[in-house]
Protein backbone atom coordinates (compact mmCIF):
# COMPACT_ATOMS: atom_id res chain seq x y z
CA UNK A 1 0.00 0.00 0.00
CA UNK A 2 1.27 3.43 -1.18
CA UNK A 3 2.10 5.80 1.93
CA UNK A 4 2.41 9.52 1.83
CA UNK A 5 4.28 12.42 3.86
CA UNK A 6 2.16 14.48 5.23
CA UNK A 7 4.17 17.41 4.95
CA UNK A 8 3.96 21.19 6.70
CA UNK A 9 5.16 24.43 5.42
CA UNK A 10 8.70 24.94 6.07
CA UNK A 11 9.60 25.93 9.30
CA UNK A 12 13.11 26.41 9.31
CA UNK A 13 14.23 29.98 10.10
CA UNK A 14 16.17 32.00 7.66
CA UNK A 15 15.24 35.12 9.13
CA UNK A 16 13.81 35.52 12.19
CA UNK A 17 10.47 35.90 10.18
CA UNK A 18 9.74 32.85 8.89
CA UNK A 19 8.03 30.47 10.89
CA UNK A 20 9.50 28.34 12.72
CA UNK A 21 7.27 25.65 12.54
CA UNK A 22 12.55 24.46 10.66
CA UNK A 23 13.41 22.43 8.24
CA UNK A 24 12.16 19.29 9.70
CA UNK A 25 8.67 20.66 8.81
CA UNK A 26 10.13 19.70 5.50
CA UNK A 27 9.99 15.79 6.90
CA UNK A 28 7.16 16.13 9.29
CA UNK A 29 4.85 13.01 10.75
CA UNK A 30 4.00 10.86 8.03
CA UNK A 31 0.35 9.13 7.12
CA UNK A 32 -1.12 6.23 5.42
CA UNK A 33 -2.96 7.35 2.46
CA UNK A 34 -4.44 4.93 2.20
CA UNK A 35 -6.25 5.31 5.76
CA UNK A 36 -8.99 6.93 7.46
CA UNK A 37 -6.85 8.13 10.44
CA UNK A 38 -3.41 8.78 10.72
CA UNK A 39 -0.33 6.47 11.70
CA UNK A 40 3.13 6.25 12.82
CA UNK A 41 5.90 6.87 9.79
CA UNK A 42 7.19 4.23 7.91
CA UNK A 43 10.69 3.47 8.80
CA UNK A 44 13.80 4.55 7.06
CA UNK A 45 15.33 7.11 5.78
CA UNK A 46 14.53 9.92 3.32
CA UNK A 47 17.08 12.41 0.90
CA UNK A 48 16.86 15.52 -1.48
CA UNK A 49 16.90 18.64 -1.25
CA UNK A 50 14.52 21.75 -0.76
CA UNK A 51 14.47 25.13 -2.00
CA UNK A 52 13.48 27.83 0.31
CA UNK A 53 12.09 31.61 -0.63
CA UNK A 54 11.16 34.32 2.54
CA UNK A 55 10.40 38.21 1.65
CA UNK A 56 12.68 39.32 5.05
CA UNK A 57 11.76 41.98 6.74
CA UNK A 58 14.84 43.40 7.78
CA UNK A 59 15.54 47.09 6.43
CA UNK A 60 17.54 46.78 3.54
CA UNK A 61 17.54 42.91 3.19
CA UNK A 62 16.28 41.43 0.38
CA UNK A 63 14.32 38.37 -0.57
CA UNK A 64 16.30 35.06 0.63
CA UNK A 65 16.24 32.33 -1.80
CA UNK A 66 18.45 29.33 -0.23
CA UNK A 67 18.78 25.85 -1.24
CA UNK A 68 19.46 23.24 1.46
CA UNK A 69 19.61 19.40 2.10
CA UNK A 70 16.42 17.48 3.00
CA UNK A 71 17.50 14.56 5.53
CA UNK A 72 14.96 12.52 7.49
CA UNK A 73 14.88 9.65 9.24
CA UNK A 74 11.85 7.40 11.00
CA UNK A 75 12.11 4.88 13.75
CA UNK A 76 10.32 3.04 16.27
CA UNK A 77 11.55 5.47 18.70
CA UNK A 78 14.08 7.86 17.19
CA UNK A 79 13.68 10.61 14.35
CA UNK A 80 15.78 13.11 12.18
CA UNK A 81 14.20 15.52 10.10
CA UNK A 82 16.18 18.20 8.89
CA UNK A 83 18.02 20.25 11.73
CA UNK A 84 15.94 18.23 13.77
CA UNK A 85 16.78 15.37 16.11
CA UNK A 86 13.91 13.95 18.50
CA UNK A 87 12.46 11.15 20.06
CA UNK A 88 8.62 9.72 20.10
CA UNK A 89 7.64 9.76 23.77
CA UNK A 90 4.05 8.87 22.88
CA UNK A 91 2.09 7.68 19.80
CA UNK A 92 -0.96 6.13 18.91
CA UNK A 93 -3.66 6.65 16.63
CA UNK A 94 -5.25 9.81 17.98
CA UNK A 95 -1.96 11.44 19.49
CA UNK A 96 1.45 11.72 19.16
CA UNK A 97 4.02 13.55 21.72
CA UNK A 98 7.63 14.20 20.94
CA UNK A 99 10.55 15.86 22.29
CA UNK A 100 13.68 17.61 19.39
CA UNK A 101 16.34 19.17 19.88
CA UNK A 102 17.07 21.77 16.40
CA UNK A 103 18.33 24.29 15.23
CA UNK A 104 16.73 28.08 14.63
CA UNK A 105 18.50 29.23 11.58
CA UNK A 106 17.20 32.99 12.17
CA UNK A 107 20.23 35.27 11.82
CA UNK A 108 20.88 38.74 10.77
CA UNK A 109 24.34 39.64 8.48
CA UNK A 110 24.64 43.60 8.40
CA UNK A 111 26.83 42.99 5.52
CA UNK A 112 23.65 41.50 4.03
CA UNK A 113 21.64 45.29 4.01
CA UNK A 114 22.11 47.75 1.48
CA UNK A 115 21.32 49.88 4.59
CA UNK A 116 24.11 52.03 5.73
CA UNK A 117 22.80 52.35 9.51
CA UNK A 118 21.91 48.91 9.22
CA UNK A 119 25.44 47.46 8.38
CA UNK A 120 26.78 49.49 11.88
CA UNK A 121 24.94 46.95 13.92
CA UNK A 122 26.06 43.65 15.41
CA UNK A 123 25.17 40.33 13.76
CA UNK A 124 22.35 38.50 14.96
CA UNK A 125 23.25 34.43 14.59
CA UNK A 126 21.38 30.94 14.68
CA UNK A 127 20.55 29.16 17.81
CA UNK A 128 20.09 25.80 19.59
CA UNK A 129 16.89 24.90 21.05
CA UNK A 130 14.74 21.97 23.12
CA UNK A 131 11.36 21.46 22.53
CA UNK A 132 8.24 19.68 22.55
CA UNK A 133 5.60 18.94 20.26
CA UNK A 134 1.97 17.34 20.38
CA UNK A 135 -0.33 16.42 17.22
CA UNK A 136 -4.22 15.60 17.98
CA UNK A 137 -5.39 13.49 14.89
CA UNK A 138 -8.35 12.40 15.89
CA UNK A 139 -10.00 11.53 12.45
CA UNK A 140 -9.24 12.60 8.84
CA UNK A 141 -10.89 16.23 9.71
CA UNK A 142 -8.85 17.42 12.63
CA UNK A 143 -5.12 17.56 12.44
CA UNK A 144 -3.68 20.09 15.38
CA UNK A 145 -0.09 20.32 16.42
CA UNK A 146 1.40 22.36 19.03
CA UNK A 147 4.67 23.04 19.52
CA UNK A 148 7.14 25.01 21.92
CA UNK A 149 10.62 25.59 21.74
CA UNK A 150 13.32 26.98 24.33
CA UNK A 151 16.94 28.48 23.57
CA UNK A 152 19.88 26.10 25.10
CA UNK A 153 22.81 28.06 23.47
CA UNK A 154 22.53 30.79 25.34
CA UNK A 155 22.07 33.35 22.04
CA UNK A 156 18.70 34.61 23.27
CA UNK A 157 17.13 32.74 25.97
CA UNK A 158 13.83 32.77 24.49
CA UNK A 159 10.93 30.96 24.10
CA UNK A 160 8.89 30.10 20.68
CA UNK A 161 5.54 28.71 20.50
CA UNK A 162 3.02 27.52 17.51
CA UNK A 163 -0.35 26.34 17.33
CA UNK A 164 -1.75 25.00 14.32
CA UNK A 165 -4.91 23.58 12.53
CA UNK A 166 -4.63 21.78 9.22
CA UNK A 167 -7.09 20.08 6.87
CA UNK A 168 -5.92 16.99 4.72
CA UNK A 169 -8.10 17.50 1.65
CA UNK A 170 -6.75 14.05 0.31
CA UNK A 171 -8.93 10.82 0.17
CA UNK A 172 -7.89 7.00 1.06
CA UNK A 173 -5.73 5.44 -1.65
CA UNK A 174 -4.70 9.18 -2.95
CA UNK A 175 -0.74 9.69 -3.67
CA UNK A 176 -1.86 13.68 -3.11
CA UNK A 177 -2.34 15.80 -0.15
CA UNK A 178 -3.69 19.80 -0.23
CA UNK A 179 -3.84 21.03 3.48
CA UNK A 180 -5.05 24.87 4.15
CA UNK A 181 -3.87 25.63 7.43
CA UNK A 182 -4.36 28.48 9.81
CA UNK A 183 -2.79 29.17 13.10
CA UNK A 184 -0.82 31.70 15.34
CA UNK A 185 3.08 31.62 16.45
CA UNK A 186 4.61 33.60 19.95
CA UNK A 187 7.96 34.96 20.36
CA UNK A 188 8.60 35.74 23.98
CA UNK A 189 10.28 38.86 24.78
CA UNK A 190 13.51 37.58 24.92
CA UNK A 191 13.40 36.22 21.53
CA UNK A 192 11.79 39.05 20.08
CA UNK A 193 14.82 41.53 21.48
CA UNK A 194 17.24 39.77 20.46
CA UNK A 195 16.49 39.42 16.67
CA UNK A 196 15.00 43.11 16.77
CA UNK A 197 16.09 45.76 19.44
CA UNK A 198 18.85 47.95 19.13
CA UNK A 199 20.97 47.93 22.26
CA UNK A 200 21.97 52.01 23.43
CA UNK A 201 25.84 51.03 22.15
CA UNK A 202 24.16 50.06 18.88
CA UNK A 203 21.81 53.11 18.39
CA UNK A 204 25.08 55.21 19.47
CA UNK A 205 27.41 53.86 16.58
CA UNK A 206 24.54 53.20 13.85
CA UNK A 207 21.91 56.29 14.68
CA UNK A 208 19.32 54.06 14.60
CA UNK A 209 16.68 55.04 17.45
CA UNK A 210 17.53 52.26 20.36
CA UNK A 211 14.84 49.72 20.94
CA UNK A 212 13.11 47.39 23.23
CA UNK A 213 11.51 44.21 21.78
CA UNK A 214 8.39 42.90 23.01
CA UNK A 215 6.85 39.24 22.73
CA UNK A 216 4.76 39.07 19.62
CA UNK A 217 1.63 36.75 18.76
CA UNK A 218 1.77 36.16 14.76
CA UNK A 219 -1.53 34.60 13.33
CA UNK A 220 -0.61 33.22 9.97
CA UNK A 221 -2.86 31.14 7.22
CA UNK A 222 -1.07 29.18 4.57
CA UNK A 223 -1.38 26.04 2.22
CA UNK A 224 0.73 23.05 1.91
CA UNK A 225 0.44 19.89 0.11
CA UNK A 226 3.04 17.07 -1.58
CA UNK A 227 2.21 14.31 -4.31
CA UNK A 228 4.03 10.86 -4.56
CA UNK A 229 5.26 9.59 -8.12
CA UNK A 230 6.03 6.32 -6.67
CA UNK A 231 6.30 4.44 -3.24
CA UNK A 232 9.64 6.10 -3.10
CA UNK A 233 9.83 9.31 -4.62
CA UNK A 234 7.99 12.52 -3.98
CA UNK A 235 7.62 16.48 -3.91
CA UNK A 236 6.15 18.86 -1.28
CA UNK A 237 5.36 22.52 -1.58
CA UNK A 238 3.71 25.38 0.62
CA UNK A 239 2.79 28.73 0.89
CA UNK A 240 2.39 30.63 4.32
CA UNK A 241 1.18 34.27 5.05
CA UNK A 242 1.86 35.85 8.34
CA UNK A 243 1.42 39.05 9.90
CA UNK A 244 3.43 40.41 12.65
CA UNK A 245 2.57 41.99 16.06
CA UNK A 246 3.96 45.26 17.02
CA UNK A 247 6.25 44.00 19.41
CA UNK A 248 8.27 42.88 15.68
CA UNK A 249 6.73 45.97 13.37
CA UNK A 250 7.50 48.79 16.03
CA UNK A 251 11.71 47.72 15.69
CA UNK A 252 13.54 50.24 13.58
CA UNK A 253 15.36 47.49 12.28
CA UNK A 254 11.95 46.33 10.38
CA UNK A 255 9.77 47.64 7.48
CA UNK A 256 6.62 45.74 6.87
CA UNK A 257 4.07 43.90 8.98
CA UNK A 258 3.90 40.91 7.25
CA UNK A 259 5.83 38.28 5.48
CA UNK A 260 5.53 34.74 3.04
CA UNK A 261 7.52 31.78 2.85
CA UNK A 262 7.37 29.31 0.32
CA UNK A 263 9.05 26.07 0.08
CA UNK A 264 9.77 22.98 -2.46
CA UNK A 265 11.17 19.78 -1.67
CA UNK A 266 11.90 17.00 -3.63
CA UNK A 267 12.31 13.73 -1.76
CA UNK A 268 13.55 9.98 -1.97
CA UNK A 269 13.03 7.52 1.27
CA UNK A 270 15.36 4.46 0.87
């Protein structure tokens, strides 16, 4: 019987502003097609690559186009999927409960702006985190995930959190999935401040006004699906729209309120 990733847009961070709901989102939980509810992953592991476009919001900063390697692998217990390493800690039909530790890719290069105030400041770089995550699949209808995530590199100290609602659009026996999804991430202060305030030394050396970041509450809605060519090989695409709180628009270091990712991945599980 044919089985089918059931993937979500990409969550890996390439700026602070794109969701981080990381890479492994690229090789999230996997179900049958060809059932009514959703199971554990088949076993094994999974390569290609994905290519990755976000409209940053950074002053000066253009859109990032990046192209990175899709790994991912399923076991009983154990999982990899992208920059992420976790472990199941519960699973069964309904629910699933898991525990990663990843990586946030968010960064800032000044060298990267065309701004001039912009290049004066001090880099802003990726970061390790813990988490957990918990997906409530009761039927073919409901598909919510949760996830929070905690800095353990010491970048930041900050907190991220998602909730999520998705709808498989598939049937049984379909080799497709379309899922419209809507939901809302947090950035705790901490987080927030350090990908967006200006410290006094930097608004002294740069001129740009010095600034306090506040946690921020994102609702975004997007659109993800993937389609299998064989048992083996498949693709996976998405689309997400988010808007940002002011504790993220109010920074002088940003210039819109809102920001899309969109993602394509091209797969192969062994």
């Amino acid at each position: 019987m044919l089985r089918a990733f059931n993937f979500q847009p990409c969550k890996c961070r390439i700026s602070a502003m794109l969701p981080f709901v990381c890479i492994g989102g690229l090789l999230s939980m996997v179900s049958h097609a060809d059932d009514d509810v959703q199971q554990g992953p088949p076993l094994g592991w999974s390569f290609g690559a994905a290519v990755i476009s976000n409209d940053l919001s950074y002053r000066g900063v253009d859109s990032d186009v990046i192209v990175v390697p899709a790994v991912g692998y399923e076991g009983e217990d154990y999982f990899i999927r992208g920059l992420s390493v976790g472990r199941h800690l519960y699973r069964d039909r309904a629910q699933q409960l898991w525990t990663t530790v990843n990586l946030d890719l968010s960064r800032f290069k000044p060298s990267e702006s065309s701004d001039v105030q912009m290049q004066q400041l001090d880099s802003r770089k990726i970061s390790a985190n813990w988490g957990l995550g918990y997906r409530y699949t009761p039927n073919r209808w409901v598909n919510l995930t949760f996830t929070v995530n905690t800095d353990v590199s010491g970048r930041h100290n900050g907190q991220r959190a998602q909730a999520q609602y998705a709808l498989p659009l598939n049937r049984p026996m379909q080799a497709w999935q379309i899922s419209p999804q809507i939901g809302v991430n947090y950035m705790s202060k901490d987080y927030v401040n350090y990908y967006f305030g200006v410290s006094e030394v930097e608004a002294i050396g740069s001129g740009i006004s010095e600034y306090r970041g506040d946690h921020s509450v994102n609702p975004f809605v997007g659109v993800s699906g993937y389609q299998y060519f064989s048992e083996r090989l498949s693709m996976a695409a998405g689309y997400q729209y988010s808007r940002t709180a002011s504790g993220i628009a109010n920074s002088p270091m940003a210039t819109q309120r809102s920001y899309r990712t969109i993602f394509v991945t091209l797969l192969y599980r062994w």
